[in-house]
N, C-alpha and C. Protein backbone atom coordinates (compact mmCIF):
# COMPACT_ATOMS: atom_id res chain seq x y z
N UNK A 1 0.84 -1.20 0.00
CA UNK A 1 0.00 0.00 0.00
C UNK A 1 0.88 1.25 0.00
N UNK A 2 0.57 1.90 -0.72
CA UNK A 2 1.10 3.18 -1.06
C UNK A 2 1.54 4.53 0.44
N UNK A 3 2.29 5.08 0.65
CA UNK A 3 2.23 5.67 1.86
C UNK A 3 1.16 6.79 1.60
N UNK A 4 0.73 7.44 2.52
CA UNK A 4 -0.38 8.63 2.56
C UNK A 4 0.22 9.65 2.29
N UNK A 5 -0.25 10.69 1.51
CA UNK A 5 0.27 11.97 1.45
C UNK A 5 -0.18 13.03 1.73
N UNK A 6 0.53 14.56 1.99
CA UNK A 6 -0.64 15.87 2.98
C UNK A 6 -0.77 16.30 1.78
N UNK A 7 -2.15 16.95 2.12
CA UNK A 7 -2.67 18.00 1.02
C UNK A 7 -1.79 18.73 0.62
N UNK A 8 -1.62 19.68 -0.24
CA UNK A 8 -0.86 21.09 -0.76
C UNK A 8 -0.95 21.56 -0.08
N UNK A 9 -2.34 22.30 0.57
CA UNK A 9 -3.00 23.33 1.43
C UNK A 9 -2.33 23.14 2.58
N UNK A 10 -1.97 21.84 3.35
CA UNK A 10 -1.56 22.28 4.86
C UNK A 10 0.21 22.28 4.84
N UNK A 11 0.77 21.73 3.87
CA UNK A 11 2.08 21.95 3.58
C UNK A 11 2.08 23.33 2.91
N UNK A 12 1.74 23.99 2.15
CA UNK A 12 1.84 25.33 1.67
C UNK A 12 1.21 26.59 2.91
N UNK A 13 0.78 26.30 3.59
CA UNK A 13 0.61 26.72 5.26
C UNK A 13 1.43 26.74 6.29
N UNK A 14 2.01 25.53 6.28
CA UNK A 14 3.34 25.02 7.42
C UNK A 14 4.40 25.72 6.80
N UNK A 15 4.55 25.80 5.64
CA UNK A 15 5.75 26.59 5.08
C UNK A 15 5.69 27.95 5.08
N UNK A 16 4.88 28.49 4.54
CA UNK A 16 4.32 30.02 4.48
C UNK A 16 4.64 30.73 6.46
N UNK A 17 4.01 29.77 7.27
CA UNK A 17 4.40 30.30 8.63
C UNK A 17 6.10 29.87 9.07
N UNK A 18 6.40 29.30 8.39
CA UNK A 18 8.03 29.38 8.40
C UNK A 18 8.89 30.57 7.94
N UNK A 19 8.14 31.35 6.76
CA UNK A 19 9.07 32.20 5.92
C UNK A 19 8.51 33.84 6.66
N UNK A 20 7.26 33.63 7.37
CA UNK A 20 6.56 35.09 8.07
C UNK A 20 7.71 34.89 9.03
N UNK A 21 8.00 33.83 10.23
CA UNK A 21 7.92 34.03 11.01
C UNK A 21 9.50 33.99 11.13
N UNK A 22 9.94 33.64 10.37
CA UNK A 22 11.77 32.92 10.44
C UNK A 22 12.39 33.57 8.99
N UNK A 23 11.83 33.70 8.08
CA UNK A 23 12.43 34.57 6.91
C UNK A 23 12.59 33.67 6.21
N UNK A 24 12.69 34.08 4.52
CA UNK A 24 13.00 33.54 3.60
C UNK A 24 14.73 32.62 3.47
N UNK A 25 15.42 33.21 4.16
CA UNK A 25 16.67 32.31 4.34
C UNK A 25 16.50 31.25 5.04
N UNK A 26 15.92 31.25 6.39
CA UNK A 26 15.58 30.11 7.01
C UNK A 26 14.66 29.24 6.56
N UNK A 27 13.74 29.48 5.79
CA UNK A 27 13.18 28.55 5.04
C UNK A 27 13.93 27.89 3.94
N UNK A 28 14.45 28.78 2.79
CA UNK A 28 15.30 27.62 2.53
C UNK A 28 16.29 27.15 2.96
N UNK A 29 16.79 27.11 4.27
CA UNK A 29 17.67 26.52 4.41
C UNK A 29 17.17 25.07 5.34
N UNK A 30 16.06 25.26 5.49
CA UNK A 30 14.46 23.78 6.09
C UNK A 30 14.50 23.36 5.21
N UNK A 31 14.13 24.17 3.59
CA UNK A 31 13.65 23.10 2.35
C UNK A 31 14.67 22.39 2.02
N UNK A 32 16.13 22.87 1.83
CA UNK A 32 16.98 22.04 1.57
C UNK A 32 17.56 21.15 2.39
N UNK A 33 17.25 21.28 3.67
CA UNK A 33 18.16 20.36 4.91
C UNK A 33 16.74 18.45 5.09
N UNK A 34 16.09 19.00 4.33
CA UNK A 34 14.55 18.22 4.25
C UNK A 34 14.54 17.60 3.05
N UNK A 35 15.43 17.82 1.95
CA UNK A 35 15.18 17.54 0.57
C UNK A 35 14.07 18.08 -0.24
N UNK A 36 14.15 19.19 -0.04
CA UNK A 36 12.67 19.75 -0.43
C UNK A 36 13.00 20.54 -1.04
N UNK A 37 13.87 20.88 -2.03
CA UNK A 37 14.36 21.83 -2.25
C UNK A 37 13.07 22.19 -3.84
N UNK A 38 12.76 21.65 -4.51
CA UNK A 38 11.08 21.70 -5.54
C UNK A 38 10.29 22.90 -4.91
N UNK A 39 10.33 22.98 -3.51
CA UNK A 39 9.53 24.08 -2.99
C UNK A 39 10.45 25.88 -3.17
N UNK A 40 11.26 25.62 -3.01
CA UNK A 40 12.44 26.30 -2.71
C UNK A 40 11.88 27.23 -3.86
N UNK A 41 11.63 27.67 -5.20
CA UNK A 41 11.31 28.54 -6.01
C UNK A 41 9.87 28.87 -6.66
N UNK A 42 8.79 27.12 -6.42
CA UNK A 42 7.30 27.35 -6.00
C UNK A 42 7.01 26.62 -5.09
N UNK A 43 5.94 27.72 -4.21
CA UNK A 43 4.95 27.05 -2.47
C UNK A 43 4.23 26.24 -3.71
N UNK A 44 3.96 24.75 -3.07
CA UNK A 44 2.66 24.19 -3.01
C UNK A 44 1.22 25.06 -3.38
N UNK A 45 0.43 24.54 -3.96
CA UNK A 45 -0.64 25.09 -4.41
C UNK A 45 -1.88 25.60 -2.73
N UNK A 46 -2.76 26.05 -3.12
CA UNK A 46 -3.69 26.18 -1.96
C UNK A 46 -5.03 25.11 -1.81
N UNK A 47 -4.44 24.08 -2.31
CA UNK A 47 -5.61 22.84 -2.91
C UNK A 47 -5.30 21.76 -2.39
N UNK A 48 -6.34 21.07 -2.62
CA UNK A 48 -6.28 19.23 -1.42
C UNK A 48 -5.55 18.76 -2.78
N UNK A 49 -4.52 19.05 -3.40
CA UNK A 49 -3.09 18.07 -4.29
C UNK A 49 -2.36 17.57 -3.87
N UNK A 50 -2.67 16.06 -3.15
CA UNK A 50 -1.07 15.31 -2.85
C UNK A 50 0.27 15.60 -2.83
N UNK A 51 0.84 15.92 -1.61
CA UNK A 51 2.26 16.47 -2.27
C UNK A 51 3.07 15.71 -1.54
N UNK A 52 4.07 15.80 -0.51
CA UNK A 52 5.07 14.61 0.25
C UNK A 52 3.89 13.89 0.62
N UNK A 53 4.84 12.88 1.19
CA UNK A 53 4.73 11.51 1.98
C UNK A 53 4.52 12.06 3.21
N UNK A 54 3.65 11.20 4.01
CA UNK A 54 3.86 11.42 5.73
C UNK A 54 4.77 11.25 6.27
N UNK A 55 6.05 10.24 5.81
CA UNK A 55 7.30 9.90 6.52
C UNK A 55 7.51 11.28 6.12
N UNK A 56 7.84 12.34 4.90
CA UNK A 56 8.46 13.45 4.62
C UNK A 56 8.12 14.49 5.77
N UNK A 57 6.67 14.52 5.84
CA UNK A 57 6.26 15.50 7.05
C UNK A 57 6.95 15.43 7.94
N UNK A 58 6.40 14.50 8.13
CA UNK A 58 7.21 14.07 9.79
C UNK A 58 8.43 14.45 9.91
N UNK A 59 9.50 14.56 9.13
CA UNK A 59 10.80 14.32 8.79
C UNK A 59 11.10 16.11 9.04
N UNK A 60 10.31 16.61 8.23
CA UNK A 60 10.11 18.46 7.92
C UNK A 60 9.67 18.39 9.06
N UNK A 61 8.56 18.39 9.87
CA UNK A 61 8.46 18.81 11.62
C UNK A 61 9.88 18.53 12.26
N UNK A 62 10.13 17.85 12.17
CA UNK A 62 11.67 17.29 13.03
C UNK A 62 12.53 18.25 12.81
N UNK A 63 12.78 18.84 11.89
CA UNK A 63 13.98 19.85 10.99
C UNK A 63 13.42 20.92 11.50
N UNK A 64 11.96 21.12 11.30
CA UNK A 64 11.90 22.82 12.21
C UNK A 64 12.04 22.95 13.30
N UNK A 65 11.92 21.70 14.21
CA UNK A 65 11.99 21.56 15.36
C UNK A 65 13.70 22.14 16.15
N UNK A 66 14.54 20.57 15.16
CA UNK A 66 15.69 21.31 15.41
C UNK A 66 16.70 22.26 14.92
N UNK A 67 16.11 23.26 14.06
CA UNK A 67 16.31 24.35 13.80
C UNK A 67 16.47 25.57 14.51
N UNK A 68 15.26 25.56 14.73
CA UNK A 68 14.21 26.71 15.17
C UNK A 68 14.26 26.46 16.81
N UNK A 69 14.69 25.20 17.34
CA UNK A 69 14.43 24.79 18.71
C UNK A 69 12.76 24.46 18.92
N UNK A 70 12.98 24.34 20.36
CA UNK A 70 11.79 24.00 20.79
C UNK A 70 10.78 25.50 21.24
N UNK A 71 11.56 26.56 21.18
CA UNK A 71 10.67 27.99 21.37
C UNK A 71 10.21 28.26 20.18
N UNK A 72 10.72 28.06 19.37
CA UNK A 72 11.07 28.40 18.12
C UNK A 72 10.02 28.15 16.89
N UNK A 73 9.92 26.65 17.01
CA UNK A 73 8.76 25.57 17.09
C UNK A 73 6.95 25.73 17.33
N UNK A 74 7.58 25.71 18.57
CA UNK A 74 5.92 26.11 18.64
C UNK A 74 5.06 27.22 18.20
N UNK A 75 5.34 28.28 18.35
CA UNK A 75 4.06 29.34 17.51
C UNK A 75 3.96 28.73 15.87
N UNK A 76 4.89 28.46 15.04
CA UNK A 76 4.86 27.97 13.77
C UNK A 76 3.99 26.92 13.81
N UNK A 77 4.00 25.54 14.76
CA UNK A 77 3.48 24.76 14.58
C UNK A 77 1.70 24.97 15.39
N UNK A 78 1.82 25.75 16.02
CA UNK A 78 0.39 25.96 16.59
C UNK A 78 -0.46 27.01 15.69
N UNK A 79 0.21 28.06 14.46
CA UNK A 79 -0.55 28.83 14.13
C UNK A 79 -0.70 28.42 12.75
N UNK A 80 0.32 27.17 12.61
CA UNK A 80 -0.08 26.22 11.21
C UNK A 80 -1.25 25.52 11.18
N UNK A 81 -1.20 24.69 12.55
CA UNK A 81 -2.45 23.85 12.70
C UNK A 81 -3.73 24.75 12.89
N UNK A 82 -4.12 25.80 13.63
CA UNK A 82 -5.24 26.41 13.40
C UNK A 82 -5.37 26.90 11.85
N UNK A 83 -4.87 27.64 11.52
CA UNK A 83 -5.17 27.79 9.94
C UNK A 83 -5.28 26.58 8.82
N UNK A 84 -4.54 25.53 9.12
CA UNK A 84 -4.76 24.81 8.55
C UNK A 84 -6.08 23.39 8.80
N UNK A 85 -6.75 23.66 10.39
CA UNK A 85 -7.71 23.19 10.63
C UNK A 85 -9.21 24.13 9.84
N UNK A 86 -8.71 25.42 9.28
CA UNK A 86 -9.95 25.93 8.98
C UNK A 86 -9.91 25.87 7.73
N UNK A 87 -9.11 25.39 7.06
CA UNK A 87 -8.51 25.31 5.33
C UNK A 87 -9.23 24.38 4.98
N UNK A 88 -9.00 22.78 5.78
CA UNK A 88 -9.88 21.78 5.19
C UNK A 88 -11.13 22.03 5.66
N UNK A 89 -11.73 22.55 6.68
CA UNK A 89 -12.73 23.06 6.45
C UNK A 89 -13.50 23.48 5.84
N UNK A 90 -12.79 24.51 5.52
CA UNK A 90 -13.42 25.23 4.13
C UNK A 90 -13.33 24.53 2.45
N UNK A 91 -12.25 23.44 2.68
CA UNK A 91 -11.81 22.84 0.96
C UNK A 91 -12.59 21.39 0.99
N UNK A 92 -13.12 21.12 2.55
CA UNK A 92 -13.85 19.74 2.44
C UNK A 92 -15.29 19.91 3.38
N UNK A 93 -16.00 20.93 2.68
CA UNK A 93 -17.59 21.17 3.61
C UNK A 93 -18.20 19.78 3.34
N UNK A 94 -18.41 19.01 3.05
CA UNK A 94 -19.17 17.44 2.90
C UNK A 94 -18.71 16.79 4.17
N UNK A 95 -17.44 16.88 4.51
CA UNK A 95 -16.93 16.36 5.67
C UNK A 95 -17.83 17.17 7.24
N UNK A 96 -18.03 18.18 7.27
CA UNK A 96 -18.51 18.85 8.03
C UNK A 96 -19.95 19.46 7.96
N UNK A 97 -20.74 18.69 7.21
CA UNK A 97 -22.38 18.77 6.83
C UNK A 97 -22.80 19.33 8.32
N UNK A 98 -22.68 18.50 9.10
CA UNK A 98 -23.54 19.25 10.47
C UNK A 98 -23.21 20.45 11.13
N UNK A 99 -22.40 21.64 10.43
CA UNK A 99 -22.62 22.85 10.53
C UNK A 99 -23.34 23.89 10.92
N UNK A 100 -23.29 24.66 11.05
CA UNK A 100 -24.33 25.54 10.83
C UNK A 100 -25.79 25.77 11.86
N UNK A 101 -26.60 26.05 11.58
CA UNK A 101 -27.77 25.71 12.42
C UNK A 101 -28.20 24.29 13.24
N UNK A 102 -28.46 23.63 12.28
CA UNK A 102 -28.28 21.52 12.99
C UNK A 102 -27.37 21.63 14.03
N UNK A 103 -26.07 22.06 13.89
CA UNK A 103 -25.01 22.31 15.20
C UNK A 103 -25.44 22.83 16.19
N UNK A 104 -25.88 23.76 15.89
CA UNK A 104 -25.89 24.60 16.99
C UNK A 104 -27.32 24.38 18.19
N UNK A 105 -28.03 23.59 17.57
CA UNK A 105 -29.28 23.27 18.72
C UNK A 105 -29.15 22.03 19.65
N UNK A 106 -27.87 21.69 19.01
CA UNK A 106 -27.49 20.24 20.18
C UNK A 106 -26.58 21.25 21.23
N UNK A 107 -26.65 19.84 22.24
CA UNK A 107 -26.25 20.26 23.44
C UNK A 107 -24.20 20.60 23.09
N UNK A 108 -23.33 21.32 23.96
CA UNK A 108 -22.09 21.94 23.72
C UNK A 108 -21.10 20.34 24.06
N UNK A 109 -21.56 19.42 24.33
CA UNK A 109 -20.80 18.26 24.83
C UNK A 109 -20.87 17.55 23.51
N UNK A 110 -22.59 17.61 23.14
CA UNK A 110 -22.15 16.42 22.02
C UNK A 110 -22.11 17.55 20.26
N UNK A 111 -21.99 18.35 20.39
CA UNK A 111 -21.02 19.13 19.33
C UNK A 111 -19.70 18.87 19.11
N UNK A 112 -18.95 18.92 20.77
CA UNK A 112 -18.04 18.55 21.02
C UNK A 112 -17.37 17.02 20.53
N UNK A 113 -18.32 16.11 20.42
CA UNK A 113 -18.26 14.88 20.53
C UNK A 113 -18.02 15.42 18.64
N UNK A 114 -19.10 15.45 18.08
CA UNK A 114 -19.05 14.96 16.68
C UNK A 114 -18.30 15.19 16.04
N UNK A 115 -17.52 16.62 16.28
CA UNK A 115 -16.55 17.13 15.64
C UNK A 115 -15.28 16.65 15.91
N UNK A 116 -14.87 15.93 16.91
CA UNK A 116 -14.02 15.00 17.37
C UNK A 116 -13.75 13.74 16.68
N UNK A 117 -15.44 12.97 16.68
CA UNK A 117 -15.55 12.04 15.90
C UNK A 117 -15.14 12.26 14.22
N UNK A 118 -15.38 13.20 13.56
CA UNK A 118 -14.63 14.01 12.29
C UNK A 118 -13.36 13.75 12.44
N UNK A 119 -12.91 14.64 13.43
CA UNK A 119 -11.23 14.54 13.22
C UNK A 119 -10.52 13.33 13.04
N UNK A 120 -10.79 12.39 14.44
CA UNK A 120 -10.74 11.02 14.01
C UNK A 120 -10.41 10.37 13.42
N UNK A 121 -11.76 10.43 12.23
CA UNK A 121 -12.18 9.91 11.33
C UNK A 121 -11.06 10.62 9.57
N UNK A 122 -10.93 11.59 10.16
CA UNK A 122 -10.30 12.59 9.18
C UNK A 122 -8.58 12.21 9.10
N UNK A 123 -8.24 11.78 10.53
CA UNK A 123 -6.83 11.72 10.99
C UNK A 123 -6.65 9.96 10.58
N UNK A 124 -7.44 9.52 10.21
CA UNK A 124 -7.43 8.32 10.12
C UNK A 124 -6.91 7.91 8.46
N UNK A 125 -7.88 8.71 7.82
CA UNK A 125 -7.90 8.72 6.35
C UNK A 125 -6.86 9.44 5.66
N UNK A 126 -6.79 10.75 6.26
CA UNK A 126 -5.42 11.51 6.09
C UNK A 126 -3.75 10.98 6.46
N UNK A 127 -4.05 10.45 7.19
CA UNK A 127 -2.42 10.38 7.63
C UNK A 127 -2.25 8.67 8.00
N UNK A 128 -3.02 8.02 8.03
CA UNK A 128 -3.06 6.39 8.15
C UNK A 128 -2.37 6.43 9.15
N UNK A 129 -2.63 6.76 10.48
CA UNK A 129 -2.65 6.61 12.04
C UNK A 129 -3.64 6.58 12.39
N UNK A 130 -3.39 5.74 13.70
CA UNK A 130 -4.48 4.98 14.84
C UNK A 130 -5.01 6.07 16.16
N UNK A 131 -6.35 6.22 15.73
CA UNK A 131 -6.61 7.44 16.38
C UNK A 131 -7.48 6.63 17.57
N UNK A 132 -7.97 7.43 18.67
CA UNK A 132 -8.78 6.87 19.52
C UNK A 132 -9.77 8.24 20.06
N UNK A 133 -10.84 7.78 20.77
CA UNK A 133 -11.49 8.59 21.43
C UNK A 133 -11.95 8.43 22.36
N UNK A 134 -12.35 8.73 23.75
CA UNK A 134 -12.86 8.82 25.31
C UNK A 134 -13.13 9.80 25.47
N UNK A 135 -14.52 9.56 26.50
CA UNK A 135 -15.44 11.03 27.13
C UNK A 135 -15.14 10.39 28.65
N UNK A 136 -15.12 11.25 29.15
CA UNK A 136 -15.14 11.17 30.80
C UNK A 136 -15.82 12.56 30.97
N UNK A 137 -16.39 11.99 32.17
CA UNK A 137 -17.33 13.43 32.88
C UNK A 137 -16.96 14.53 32.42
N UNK A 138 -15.47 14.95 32.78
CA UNK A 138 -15.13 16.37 32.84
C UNK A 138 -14.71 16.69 30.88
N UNK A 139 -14.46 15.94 30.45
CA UNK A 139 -13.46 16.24 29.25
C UNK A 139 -13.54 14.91 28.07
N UNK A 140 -13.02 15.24 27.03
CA UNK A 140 -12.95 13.60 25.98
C UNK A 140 -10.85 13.79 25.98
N UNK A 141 -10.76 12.72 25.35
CA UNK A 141 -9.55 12.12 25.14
C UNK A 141 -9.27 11.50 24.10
N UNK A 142 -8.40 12.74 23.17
CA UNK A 142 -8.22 11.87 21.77
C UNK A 142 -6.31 11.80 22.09
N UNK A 143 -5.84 10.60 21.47
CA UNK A 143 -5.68 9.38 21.41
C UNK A 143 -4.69 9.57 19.71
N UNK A 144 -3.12 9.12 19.52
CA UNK A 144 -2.70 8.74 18.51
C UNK A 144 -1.22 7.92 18.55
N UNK A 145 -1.60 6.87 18.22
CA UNK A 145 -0.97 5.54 18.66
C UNK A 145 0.48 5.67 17.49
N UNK A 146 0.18 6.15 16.91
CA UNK A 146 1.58 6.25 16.06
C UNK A 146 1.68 7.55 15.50
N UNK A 147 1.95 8.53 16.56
CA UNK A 147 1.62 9.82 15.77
C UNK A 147 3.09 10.23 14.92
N UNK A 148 2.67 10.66 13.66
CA UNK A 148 3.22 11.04 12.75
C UNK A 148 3.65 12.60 13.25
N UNK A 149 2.90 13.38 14.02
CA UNK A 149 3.58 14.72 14.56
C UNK A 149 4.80 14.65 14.68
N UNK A 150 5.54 13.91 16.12
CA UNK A 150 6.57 13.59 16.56
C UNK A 150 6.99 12.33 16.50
N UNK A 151 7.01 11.86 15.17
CA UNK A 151 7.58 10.69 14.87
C UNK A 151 9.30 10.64 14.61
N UNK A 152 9.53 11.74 13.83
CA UNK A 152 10.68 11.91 13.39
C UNK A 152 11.14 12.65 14.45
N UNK A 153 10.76 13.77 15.84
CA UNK A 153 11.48 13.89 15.94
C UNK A 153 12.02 13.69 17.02
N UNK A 154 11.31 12.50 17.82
CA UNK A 154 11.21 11.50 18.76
C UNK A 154 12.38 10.38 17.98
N UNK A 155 12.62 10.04 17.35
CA UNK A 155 13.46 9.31 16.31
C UNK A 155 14.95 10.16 16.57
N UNK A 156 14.84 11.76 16.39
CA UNK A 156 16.27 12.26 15.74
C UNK A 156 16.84 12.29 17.53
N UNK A 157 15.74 12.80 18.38
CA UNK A 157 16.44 12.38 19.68
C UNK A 157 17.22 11.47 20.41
N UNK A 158 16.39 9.94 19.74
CA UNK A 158 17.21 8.47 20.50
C UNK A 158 18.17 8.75 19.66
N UNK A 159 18.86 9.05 18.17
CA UNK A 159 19.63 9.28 17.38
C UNK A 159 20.71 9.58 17.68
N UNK A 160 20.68 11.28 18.95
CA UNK A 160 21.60 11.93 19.49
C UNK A 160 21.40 12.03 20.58
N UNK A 161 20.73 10.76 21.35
CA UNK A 161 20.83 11.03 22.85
C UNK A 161 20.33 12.21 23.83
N UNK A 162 19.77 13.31 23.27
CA UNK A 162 19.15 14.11 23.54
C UNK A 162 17.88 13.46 24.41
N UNK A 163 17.43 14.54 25.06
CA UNK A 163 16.02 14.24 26.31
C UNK A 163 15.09 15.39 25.92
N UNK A 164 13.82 14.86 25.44
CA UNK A 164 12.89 15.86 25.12
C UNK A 164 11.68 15.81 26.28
N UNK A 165 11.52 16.98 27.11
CA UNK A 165 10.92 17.04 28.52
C UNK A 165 9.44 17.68 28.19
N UNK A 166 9.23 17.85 27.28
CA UNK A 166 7.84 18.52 26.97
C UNK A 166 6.95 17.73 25.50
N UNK A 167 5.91 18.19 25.98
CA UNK A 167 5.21 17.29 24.59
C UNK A 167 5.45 18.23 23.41
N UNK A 168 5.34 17.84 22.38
CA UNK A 168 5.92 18.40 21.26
C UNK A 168 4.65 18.81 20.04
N UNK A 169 3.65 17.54 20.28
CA UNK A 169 2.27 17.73 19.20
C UNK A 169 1.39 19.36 18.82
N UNK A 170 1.93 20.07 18.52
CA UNK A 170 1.57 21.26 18.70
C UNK A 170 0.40 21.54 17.39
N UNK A 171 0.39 20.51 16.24
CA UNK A 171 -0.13 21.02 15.62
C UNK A 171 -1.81 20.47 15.91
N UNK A 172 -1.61 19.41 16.19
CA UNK A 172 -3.02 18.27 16.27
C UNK A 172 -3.64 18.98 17.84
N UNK A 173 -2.84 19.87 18.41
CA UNK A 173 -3.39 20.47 19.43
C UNK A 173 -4.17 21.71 19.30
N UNK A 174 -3.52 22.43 18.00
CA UNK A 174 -4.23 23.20 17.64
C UNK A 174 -5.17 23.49 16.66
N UNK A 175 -5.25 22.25 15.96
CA UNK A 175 -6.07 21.85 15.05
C UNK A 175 -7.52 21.67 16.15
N UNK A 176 -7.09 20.69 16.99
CA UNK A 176 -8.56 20.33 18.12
C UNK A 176 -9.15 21.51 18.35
N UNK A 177 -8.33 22.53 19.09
CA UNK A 177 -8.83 23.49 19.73
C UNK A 177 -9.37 24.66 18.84
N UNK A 178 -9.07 24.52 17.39
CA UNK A 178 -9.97 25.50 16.58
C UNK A 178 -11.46 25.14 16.28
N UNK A 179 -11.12 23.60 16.22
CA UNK A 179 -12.33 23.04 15.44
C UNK A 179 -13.33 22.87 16.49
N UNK A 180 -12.75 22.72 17.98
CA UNK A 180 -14.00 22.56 18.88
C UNK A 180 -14.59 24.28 19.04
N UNK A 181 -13.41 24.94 18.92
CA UNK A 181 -14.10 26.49 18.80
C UNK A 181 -14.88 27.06 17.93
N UNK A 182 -14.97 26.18 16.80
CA UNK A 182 -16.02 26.34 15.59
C UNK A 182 -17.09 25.93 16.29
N UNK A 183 -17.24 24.74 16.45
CA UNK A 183 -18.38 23.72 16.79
C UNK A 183 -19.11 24.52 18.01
N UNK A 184 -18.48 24.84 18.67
CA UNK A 184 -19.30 25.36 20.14
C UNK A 184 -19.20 26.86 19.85
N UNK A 185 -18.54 27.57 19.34
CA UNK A 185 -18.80 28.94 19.55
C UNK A 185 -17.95 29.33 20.86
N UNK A 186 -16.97 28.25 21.49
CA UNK A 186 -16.32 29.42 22.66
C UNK A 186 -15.04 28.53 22.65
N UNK A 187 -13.96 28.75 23.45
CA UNK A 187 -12.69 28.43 23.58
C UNK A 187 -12.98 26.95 24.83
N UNK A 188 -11.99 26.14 24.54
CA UNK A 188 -11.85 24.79 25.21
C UNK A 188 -10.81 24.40 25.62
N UNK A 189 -9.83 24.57 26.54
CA UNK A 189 -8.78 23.97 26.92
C UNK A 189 -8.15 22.74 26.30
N UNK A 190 -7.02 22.83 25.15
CA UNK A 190 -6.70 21.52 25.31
C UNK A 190 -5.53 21.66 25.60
N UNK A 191 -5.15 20.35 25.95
CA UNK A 191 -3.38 19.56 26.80
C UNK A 191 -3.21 18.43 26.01
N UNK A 192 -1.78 18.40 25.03
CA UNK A 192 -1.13 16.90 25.15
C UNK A 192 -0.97 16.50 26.56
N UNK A 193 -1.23 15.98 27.27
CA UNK A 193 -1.06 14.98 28.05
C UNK A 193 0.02 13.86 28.31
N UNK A 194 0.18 13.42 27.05
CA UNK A 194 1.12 12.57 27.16
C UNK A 194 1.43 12.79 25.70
N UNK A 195 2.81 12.16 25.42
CA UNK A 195 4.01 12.59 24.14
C UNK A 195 4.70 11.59 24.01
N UNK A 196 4.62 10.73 22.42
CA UNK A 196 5.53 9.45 22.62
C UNK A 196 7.03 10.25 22.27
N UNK A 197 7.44 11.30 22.03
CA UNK A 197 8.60 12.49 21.98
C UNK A 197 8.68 12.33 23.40
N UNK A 198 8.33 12.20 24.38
CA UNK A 198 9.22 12.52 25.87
C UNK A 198 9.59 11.23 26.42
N UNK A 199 8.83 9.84 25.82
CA UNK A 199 8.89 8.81 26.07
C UNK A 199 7.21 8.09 26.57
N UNK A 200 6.02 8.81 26.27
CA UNK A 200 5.08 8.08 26.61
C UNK A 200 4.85 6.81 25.46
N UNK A 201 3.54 5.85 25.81
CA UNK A 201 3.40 4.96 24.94
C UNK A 201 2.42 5.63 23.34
N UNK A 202 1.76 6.52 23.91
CA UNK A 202 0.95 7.48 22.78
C UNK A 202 0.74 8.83 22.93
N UNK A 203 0.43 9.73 22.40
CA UNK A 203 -0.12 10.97 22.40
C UNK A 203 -1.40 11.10 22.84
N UNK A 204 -1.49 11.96 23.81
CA UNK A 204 -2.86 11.40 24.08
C UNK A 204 -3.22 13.49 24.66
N UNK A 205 -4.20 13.52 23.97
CA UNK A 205 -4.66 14.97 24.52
C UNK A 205 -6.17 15.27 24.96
N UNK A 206 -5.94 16.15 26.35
CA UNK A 206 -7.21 16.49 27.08
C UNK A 206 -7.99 17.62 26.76
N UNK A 207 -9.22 17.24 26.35
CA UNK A 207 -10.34 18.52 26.32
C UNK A 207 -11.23 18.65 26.70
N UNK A 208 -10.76 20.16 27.39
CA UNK A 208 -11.53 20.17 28.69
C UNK A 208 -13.08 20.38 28.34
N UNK A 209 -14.34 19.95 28.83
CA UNK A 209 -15.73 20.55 28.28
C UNK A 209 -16.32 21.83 28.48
């Protein structure tokens, strides 16, 4: 079976907040340290067009990571994933039929729920990882058993012996927390929780209700 590949749209996003936020030198000097150098004179289109591999992603998170560091890192990867949680949004409305009015007369828990169940379902098809889901009283618990976030750069660590003390998933964190802010209309606490990057067995992140 063929490996999975990211849209244009969220790779031409992840990159674009590389070159605002770090400059055009530092980007190419990501595209080329990544093998990416095809990007290096045209971004990716703004369209669901197949472009790397998920091993490649993964590989490109790792490189900004240790680039840029771990301060460095995060706003890029948290203001990629919100924009790029509202991209497929907007480039895949069939996926998100219960929108709109229908949404909004259910109760704020199970809004919460469906749009979860989406992602899921979305993270499943997109990136061919093992997603999970749990509700408990206070919060749900999504769940990724082989996350492709910090695959590579949970990998480049055992590599060089390095110790990574914080969770790293920044984008699937902020992907959650836009899309439950669509769905409900207000802001939701989420937490990685656990990070197979620091040494847990999965990624596992809390949202709060």
């Amino acid at each position: 079976m063929a490996e999975k590949r990211i849209p244009a749209m969220l790779l031409n996003i992840l990159l674009t907040q590389v070159e605002d936020m770090m400059g055009r030198r530092s980007l190419i000097m990501l595209l080329r340290q990544t093998g990416l150098d095809e990007y290096i004179d045209k971004a990716p289109p703004s369209d669901d067009t197949p472009t790397i591999t998920v091993g490649q992603y993964s590989e490109l998170l790792a490189n900004i990571y240790e680039i840029f560091g771990a301060r460095g890192a995060k706003p890029i990867f948290l203001r990629g994933g919100r924009l790029g949680a509202a991209e497929i949004r907007k480039q895949r409305p069939a996926q998100f039929a219960l929108g709109g009015a229908a949404l909004k007369l259910l109760p704020t828990a199970k809004r919460m729920r469906i749009v979860l169940d989406k992602l899921v379902a979305q993270g499943e098809e997109m990136y061919g990882a093992t997603y999970g889901l749990a509700e408990e009283e206070d919060a749900f618990y999504l769940s990724i058993a082989d996350c492709h976030y910090c695959a590579a750069i949970a990998h480049h660590a055992r590599q060089t012996n390095r110790r990574i003390n914080r969770p790293v998933c920044h984008i699937p964190t902020a992907v959650i927390a836009e899309m439950v802010e669509w769905a409900t209309g207000q802001k939701h606490l989420v937490e990685e929780t656990s990070c197979i990057a620091v040494g847990d067995p999965v990624c596992r992140f809390r949202i709060a209700k």
